[in-house]
Structures are given as structure tokens and as C-alpha cells.
C-alpha atoms as a PDB file:
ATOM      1  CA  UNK A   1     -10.717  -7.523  15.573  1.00  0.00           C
ATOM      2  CA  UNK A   2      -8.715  -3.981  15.539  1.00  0.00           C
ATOM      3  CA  UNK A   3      -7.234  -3.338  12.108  1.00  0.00           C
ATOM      4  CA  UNK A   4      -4.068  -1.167  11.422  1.00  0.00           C
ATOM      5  CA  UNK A   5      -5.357   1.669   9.928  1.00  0.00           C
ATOM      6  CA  UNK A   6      -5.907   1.526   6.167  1.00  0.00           C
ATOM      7  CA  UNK A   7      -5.452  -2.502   6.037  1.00  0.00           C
ATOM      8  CA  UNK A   8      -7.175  -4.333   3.784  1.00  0.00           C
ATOM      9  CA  UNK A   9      -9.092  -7.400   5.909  1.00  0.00           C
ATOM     10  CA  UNK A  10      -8.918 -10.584   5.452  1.00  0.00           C
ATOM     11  CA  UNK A  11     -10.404 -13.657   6.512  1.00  0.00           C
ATOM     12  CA  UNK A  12      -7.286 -15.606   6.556  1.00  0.00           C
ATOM     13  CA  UNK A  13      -3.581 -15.330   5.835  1.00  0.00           C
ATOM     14  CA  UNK A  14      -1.216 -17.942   5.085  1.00  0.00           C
ATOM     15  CA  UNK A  15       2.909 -17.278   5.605  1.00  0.00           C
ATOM     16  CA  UNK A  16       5.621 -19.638   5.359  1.00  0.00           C
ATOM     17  CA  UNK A  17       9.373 -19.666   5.000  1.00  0.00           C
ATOM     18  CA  UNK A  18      10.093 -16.453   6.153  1.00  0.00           C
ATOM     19  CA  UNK A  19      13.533 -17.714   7.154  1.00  0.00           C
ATOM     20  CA  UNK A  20      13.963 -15.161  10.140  1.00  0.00           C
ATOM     21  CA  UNK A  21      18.034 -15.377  11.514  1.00  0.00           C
ATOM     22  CA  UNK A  22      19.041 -15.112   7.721  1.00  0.00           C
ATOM     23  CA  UNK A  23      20.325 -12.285   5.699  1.00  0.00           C
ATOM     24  CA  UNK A  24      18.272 -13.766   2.828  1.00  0.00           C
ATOM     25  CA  UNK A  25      15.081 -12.524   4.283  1.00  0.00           C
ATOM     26  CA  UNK A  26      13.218 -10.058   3.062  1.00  0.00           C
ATOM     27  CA  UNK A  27      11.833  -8.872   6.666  1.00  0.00           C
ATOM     28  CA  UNK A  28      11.438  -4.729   5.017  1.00  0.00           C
ATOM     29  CA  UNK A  29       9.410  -6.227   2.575  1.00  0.00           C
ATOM     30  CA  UNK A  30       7.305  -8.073   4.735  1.00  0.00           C
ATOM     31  CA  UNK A  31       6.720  -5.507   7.236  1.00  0.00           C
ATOM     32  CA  UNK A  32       5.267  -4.019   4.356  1.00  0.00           C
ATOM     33  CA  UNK A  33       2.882  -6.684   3.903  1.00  0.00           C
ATOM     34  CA  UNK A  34       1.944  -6.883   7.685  1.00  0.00           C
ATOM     35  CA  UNK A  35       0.660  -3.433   7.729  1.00  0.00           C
ATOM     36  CA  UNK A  36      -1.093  -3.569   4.482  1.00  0.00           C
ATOM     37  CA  UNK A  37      -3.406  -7.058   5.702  1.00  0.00           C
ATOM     38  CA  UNK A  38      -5.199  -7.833   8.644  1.00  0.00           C
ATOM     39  CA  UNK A  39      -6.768 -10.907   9.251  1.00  0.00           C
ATOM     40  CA  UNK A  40      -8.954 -13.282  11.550  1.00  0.00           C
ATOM     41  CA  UNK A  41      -6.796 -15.974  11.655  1.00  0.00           C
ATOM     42  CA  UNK A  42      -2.971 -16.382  10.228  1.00  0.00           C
ATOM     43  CA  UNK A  43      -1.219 -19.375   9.783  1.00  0.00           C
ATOM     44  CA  UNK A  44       2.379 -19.216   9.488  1.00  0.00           C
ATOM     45  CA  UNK A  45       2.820 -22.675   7.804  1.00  0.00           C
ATOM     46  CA  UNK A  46       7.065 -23.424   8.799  1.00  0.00           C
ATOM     47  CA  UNK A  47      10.128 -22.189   8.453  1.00  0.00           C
ATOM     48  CA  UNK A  48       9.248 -19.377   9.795  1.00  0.00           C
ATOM     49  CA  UNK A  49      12.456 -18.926  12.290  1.00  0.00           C
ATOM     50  CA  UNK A  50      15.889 -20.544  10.747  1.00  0.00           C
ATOM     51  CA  UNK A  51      17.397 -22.637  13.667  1.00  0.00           C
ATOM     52  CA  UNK A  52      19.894 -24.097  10.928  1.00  0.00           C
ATOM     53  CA  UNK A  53      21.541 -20.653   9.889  1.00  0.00           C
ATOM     54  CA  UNK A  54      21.257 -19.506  13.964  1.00  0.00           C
ATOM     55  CA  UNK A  55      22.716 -22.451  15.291  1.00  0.00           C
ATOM     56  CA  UNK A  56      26.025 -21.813  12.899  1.00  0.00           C
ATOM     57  CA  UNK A  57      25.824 -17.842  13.957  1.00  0.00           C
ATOM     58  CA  UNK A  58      24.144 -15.819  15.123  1.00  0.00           C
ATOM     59  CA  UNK A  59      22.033 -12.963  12.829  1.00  0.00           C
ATOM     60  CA  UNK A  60      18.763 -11.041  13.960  1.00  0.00           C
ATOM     61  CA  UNK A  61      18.723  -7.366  12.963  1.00  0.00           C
ATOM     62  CA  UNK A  62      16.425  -5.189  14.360  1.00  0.00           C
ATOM     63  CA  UNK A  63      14.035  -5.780  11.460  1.00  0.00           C
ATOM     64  CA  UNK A  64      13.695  -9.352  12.436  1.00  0.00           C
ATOM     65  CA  UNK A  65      12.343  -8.407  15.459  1.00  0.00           C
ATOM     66  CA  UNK A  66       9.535  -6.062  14.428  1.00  0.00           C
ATOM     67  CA  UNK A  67       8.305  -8.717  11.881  1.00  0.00           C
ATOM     68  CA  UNK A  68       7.807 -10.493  15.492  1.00  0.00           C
ATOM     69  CA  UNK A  69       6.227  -7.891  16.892  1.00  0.00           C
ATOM     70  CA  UNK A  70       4.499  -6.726  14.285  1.00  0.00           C
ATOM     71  CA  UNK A  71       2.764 -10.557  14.161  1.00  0.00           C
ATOM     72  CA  UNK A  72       2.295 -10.659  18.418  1.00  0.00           C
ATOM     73  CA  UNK A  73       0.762  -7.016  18.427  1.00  0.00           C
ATOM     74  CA  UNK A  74      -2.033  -8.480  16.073  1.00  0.00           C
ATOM     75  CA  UNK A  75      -2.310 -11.460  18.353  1.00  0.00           C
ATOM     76  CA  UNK A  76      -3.058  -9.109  21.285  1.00  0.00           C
ATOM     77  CA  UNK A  77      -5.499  -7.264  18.651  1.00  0.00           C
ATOM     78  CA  UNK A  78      -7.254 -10.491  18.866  1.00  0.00           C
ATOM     79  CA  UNK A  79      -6.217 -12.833  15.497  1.00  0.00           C
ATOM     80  CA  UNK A  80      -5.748 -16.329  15.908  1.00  0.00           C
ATOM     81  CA  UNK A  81      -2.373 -17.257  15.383  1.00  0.00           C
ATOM     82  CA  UNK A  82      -1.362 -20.763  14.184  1.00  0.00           C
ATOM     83  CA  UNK A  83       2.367 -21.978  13.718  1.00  0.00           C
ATOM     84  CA  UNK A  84       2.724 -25.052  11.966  1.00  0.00           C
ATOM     85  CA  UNK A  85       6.850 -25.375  12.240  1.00  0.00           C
ATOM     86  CA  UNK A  86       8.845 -27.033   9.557  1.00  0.00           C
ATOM     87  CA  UNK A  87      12.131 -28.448   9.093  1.00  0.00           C
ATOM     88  CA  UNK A  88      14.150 -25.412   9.823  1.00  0.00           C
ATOM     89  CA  UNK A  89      12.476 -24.493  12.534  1.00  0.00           C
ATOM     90  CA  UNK A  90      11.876 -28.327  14.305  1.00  0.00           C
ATOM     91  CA  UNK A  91      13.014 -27.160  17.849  1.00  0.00           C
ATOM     92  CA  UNK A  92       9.709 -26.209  17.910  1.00  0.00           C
ATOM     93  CA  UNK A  93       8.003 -29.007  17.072  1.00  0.00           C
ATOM     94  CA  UNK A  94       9.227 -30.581  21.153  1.00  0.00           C
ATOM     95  CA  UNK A  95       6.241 -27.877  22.246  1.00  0.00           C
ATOM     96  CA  UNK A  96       3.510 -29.144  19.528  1.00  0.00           C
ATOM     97  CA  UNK A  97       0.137 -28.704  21.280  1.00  0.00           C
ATOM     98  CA  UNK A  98       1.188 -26.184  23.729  1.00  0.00           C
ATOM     99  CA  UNK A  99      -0.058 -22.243  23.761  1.00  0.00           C
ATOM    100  CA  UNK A 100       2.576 -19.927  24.172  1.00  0.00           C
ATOM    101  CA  UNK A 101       1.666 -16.466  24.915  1.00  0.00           C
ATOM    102  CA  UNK A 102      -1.937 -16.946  22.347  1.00  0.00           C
ATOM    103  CA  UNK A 103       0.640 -18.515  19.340  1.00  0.00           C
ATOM    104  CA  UNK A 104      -0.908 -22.563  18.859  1.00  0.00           C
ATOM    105  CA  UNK A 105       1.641 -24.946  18.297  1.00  0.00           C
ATOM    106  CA  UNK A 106       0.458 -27.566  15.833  1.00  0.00           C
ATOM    107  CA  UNK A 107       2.248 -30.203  13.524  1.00  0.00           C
ATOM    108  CA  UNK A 108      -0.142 -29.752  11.106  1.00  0.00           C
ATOM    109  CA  UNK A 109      -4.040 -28.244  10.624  1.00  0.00           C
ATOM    110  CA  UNK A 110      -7.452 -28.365   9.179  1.00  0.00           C
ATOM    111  CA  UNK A 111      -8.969 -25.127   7.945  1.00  0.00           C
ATOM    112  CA  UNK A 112     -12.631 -24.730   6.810  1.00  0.00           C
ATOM    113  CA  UNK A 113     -12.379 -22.403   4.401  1.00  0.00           C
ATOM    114  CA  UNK A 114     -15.900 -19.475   3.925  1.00  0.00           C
ATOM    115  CA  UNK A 115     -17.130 -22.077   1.773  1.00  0.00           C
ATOM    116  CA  UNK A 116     -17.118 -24.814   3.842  1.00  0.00           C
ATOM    117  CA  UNK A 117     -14.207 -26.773   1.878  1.00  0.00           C
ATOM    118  CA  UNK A 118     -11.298 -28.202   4.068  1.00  0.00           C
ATOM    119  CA  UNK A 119      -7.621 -27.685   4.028  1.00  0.00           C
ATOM    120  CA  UNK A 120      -4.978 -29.429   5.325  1.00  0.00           C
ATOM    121  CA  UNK A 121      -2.540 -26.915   6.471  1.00  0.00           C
ATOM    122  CA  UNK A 122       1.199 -28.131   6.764  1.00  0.00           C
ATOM    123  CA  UNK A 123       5.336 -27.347   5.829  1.00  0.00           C
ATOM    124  CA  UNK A 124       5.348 -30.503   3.361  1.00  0.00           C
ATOM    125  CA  UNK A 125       9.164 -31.487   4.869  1.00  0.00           C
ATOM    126  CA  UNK A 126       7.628 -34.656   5.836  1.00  0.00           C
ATOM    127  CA  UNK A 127       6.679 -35.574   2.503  1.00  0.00           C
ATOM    128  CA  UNK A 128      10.533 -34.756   1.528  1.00  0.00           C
ATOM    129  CA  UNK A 129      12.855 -37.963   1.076  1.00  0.00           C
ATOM    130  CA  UNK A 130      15.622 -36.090   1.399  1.00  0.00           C
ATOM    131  CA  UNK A 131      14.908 -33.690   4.546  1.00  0.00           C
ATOM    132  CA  UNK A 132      13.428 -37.043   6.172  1.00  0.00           C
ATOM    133  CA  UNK A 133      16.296 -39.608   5.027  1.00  0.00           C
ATOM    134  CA  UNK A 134      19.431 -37.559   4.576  1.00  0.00           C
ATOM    135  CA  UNK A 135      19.404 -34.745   6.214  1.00  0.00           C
ATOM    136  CA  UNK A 136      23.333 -34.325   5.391  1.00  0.00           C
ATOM    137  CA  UNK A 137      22.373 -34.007   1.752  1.00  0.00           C
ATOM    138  CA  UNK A 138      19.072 -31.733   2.464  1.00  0.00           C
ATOM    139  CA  UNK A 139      21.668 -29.664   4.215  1.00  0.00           C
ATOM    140  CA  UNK A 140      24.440 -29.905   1.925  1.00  0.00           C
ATOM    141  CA  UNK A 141      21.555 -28.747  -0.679  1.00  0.00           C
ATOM    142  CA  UNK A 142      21.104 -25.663   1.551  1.00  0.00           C
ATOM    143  CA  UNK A 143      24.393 -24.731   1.652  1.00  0.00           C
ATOM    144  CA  UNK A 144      23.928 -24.248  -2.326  1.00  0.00           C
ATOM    145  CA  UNK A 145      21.088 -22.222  -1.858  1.00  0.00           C
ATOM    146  CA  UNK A 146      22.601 -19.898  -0.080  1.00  0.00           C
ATOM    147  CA  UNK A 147      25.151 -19.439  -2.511  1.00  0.00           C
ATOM    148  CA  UNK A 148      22.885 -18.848  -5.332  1.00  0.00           C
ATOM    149  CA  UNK A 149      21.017 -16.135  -3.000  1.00  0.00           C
ATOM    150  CA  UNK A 150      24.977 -13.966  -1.896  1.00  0.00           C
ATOM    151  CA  UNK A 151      25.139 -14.513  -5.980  1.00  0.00           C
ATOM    152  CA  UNK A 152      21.768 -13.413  -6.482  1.00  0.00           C
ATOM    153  CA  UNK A 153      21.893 -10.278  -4.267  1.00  0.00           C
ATOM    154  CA  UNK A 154      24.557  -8.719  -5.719  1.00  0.00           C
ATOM    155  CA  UNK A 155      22.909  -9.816  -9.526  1.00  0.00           C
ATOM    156  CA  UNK A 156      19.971  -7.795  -8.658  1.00  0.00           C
ATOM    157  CA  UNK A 157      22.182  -4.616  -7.421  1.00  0.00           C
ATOM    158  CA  UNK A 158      23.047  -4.365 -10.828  1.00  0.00           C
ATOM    159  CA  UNK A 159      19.418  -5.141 -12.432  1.00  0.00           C
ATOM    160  CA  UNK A 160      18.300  -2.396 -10.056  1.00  0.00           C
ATOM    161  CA  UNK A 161      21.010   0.414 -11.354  1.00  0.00           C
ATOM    162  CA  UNK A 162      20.098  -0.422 -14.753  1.00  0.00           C
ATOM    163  CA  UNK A 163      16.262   0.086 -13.725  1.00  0.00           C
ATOM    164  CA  UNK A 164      15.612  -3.718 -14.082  1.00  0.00           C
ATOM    165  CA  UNK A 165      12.972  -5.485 -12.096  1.00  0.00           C
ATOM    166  CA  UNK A 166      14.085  -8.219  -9.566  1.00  0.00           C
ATOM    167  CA  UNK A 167      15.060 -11.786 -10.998  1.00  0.00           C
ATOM    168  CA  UNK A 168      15.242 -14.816  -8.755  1.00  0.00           C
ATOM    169  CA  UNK A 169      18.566 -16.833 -10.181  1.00  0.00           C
ATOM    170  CA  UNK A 170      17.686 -20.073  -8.199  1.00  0.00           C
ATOM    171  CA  UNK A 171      13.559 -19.502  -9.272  1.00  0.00           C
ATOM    172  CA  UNK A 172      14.903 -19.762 -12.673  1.00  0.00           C
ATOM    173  CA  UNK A 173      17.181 -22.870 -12.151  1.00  0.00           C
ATOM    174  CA  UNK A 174      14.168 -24.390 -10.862  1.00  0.00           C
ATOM    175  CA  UNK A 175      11.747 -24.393 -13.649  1.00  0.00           C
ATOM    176  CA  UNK A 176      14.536 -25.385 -15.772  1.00  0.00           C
ATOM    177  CA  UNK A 177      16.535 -28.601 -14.335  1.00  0.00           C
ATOM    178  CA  UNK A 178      14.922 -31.369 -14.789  1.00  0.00           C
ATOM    179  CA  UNK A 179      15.758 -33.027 -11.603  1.00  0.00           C
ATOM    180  CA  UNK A 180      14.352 -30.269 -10.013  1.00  0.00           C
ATOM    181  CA  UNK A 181      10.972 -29.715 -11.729  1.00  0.00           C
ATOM    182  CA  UNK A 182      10.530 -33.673 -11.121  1.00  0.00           C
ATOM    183  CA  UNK A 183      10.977 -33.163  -7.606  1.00  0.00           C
ATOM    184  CA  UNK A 184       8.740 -30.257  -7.079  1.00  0.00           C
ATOM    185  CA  UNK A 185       5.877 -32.321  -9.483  1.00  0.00           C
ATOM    186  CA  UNK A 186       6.341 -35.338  -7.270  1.00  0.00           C
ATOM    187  CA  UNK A 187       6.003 -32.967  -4.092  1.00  0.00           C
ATOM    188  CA  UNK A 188       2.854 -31.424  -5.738  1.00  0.00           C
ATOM    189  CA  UNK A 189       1.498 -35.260  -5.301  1.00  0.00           C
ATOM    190  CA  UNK A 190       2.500 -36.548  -2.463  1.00  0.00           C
ATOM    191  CA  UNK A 191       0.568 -33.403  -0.577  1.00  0.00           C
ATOM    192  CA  UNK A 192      -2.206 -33.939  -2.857  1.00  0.00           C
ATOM    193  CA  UNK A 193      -2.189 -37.623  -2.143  1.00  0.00           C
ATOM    194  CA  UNK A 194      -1.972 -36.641   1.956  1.00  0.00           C
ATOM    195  CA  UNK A 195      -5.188 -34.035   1.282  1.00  0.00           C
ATOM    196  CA  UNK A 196      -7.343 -36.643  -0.529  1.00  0.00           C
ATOM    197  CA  UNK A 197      -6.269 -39.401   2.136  1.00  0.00           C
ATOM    198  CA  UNK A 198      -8.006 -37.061   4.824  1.00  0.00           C
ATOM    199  CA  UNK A 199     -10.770 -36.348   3.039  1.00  0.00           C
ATOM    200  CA  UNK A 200      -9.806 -32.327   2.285  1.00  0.00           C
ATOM    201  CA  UNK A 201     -10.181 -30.311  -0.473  1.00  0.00           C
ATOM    202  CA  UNK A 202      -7.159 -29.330  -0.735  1.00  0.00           C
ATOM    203  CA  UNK A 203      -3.778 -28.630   0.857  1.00  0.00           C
ATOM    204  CA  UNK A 204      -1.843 -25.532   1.710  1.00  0.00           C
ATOM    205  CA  UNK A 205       1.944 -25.995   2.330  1.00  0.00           C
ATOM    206  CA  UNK A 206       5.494 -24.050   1.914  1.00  0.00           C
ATOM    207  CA  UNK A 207       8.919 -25.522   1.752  1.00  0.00           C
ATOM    208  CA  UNK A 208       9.989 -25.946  -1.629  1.00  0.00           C
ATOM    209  CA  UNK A 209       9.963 -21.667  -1.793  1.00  0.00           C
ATOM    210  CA  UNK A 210       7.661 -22.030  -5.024  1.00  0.00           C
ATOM    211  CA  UNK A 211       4.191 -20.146  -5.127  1.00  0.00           C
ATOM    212  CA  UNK A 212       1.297 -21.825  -7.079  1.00  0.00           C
ATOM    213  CA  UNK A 213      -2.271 -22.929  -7.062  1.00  0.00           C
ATOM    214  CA  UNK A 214      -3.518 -25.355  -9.086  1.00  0.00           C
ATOM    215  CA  UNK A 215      -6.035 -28.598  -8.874  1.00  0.00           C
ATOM    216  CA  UNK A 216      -4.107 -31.071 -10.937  1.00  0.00           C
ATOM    217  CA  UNK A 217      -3.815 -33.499  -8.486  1.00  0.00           C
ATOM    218  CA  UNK A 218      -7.849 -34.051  -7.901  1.00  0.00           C
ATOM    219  CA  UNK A 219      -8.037 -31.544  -5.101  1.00  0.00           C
ATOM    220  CA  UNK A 220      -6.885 -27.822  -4.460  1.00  0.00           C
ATOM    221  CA  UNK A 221      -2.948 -27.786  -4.384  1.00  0.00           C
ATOM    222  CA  UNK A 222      -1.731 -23.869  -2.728  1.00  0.00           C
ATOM    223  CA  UNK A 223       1.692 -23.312  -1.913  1.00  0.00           C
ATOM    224  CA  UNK A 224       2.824 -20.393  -0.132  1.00  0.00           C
ATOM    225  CA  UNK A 225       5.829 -19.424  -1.612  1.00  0.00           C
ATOM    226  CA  UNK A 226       8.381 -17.902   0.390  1.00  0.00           C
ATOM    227  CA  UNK A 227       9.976 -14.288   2.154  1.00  0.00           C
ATOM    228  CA  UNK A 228      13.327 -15.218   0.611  1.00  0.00           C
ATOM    229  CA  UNK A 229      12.905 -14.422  -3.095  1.00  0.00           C
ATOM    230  CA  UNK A 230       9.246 -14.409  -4.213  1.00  0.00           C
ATOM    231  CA  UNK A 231       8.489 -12.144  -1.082  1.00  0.00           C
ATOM    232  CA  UNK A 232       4.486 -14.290  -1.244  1.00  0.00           C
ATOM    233  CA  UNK A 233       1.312 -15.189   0.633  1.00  0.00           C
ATOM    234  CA  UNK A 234      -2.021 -16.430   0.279  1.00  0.00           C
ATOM    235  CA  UNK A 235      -4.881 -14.819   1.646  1.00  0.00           C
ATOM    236  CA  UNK A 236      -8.296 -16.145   2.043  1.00  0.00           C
ATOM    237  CA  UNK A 237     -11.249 -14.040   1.260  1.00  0.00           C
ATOM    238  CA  UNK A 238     -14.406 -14.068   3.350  1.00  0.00           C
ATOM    239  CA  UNK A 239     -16.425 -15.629   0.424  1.00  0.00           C
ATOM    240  CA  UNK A 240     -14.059 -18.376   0.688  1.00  0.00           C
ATOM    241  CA  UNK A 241     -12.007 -17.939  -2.256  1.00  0.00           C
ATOM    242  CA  UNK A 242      -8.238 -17.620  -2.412  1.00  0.00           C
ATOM    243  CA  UNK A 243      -5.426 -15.296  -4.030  1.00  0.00           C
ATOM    244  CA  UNK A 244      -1.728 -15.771  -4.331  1.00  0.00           C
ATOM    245  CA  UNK A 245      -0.144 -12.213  -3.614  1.00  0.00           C
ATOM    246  CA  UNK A 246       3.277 -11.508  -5.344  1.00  0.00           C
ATOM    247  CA  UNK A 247       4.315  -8.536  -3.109  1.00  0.00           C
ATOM    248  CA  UNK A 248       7.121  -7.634  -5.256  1.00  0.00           C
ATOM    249  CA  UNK A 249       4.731  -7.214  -8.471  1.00  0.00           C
ATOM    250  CA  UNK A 250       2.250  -5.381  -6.306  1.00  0.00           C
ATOM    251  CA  UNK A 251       5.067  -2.795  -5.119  1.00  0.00           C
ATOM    252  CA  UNK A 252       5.997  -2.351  -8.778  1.00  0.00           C
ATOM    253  CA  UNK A 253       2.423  -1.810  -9.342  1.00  0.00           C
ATOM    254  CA  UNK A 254       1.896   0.956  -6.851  1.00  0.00           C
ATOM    255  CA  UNK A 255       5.138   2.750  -8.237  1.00  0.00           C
ATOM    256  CA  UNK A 256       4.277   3.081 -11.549  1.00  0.00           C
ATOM    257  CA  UNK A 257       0.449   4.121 -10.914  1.00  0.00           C
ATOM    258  CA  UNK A 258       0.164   7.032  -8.504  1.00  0.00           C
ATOM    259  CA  UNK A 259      -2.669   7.418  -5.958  1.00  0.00           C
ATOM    260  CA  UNK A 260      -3.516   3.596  -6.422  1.00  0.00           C
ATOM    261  CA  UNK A 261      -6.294   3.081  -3.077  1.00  0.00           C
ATOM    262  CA  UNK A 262      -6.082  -0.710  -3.341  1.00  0.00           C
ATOM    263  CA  UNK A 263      -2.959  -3.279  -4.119  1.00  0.00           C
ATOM    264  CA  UNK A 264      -3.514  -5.502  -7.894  1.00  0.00           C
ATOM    265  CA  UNK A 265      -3.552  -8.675  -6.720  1.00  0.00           C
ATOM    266  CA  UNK A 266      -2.559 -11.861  -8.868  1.00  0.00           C
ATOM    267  CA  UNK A 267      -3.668 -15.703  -9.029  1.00  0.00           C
ATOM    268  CA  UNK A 268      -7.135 -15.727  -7.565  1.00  0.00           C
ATOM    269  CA  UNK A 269      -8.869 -18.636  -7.218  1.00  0.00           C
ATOM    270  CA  UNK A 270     -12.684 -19.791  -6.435  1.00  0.00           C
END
């Protein structure tokens, strides 16, 4: 497969919730990204287009649309290039199965890893109650997200005047309402549960926007992250091993040490 020049190869890369149509994303920083990996096969596991924010007006600057083309000129380079779509992006899911333009549709996947271990590779929405059940409420909940990231934004204009590092306000309300850790614990399981059920090793999902890996479920539990606030990805090596890349730690990295040849990457995993 052609490689930009100077990108680091990968086997695989994993991308979800980039939430393109929203001034949330990061699209800059993950053009970035893009032309720092290259890989054999990318999976970009939901959410990757926001239907919800487009459908109530319209927003696509011209950065959205490289991070498009950016990801269909290394289709035509010759990567495989799975979308799994999610709940923000479910027009999509009406042309499951079909190939459009070398992009595969799919509700959900199977990846054998190097190592011959399986993953199943989906958004998780379906395993959410509330996206499935009540979708007033799952969108009444977005509506508050979106207010913590205008609050956010102009939070970290300050941070960075003062020569603070970026700080995720809803990240941190997270980890630290109870209600909320429960449900992303209970998420955590239910995918597990799903991975085990089809005989997997493990499970690679988005859509509760928070990064991890961890096995303590019985089987391999990766979550993506997201291109809203933790700006992350997974990549999978070609020994079959796996690393969670915080982007926004890397950059930081690369400022502070001059001349660096190769990104620090964080979280890696057998």
C-alpha cells in the first residue's frame, strides 16, 4: 500500500466518534493524525458523520472535508476501509452491506487481529438503554453535552493563555458522578458479555467518548475514545498487539522535545 511520506505504518487503525457537521470536532487535529499513520485496514467504528447536529443546521467547514478526503485518498492508495455507523450517524445503517465507492458498510465486524485473536468491532449504541429506549432523553442528554463542550472551549482559551495543558470539563464529570461511572462500568459489560457470546477475544467499540483498554470483563475490552475531546485512536501493530494513542499528549510531547523522529505513544497492550 502507498504511504504518505514519513508515516508511521500500521497494520490497523481504529476511529470512532469523530462527530464531523459539529463545531466540537477536532478535524485540525485529526488531519494531523491522518498524515502521521498509514494503515492496511481502518475501521471507523460510528459516529463518524453527525446527522443529529446536521439535520438541526447545517455546519461543514472546509476542514471537514479534507478529513474526508484525506480518508478516500488512502482508500484509492489501496487500505481497506470499514464503516461500522452508530447512532448519530444511523442514516447509514439503510445501506448496511453495500460498497460505496471501496468504503464497506457493516453493522458490526470481526477482526483477526496478527495474533490470530478475534474482535468484535462495533459503536456499542445498541447495548445503550437509553439511545435504544428513549431516544428523547439520549437526545436531551446530548443537548447537555454540547453545553459542557461551548463551556469547555472557551475554559481551555484561558488554560491555553496561562500556558496550561487542555482539560476535558465533561471527561472530568465523568469519572466523578456516580451515575455516570455506573453507566460506563455497566457498558464495559454488556460489550464484554456480546464479545464472549461470539466467541471473541475481545471487543473494540466507541460511543461513550471514553478511551481505555482493559480485560476485566474475561476478554479484551478497547474503546476508541473520541475526536471531540480526547482527540484518540487505537492502532494495531503487525505483531498483533495494540496501543491507545492520546494525540493531544503526543503533540505536547513533540513540542517540548525538539527533533523527536517518532511520536511517544501511551497504553500499549499485548
Amino acid at each position: 500500500m502507498a504511504q504518505d511520506v514519513n508515516a508511521l505504518r500500521v497494520r490497523t487503525l481504529f476511529l470512532s466518534d469523530l462527530h464531523l457537521g459539529t463545531k466540537g470536532c477536532q478535524a485540525d487535529a485529526l488531519l494531523e493524525f491522518l498524515k502521521t499513520y498509514d494503515a492496511d485496514t481502518i475501521y471507523l467504528v460510528g459516529d463518524i458523520v453527525d446527522g443529529w447536529k446536521l439535520k438541526s443546521g447545517w455546519y461543514w467547514p472546509q476542514a471537514h472535508n479534507d478529513v474526508v478526503q484525506k480518508l478516500l485518498r488512502k482508500v484509492r492508495k489501496g487500505a481497506r476501509l470499514v464503516y461500522l455507523p452508530g447512532n448519530h450517524d444511523e442514516f447509514l445503517r439503510d445501506y448496511i452491506g453495500v460498497n460505496l465507492g471501496g468504503i464497506e458498510l457493516a453493522d458490526y465486524a470481526v477482526h483477526e487481529a496478527a495474533d490470530g485473536k478475534r474482535y468484535l468491532v462495533i459503536h456499542g449504541d445498541q447495548f445503550d438503554l437509553v439511545v435504544r429506549h428513549a431516544r428523547w432523553l439520549a437526545l436531551l442528554g446530548d443537548g447537555a453535552y454540547s453545553a459542557a463542550l461551548f463551556v469547555n472551549t472557551y475554559l481551555n482559551m484561558v488554560r491555553r493563555r496561562l500556558g496550561l495543558t487542555y482539560w476535558s470539563l465533561s471527561s472530568w464529570a465523568k469519572l466523578r458522578v456516580k451515575n455516570a461511572v455506573n453507566f460506563i462500568s455497566r457498558f464495559e459489560e454488556l460489550l464484554a458479555a456480546e464479545a464472549h457470546r461470539q466467541q471473541a477475544d475481545g471487543v473494540i467499540c466507541g460511543h461513550i467518548h471514553h478511551a481505555t483498554m482493559h480485560d476485566q470483563f474475561g476478554v479484551a475490552y478497547v474503546n476508541t475514545g473520541d475526536w471531540v475531546e480526547s482527540c484518540t485512536a487505537v492502532v494495531e501493530h503487525y505483531d498483533g498487539s495494540f496501543q491507545l494513542i492520546r494525540w493531544t499528549e503526543v503533540q505536547l510531547e513533540v513540542t517540548r522535545v525538539e527533533g523527536l523522529a517518532a511520536p511517544v505513544i501511551s497504553e500499549k497492550a499485548a
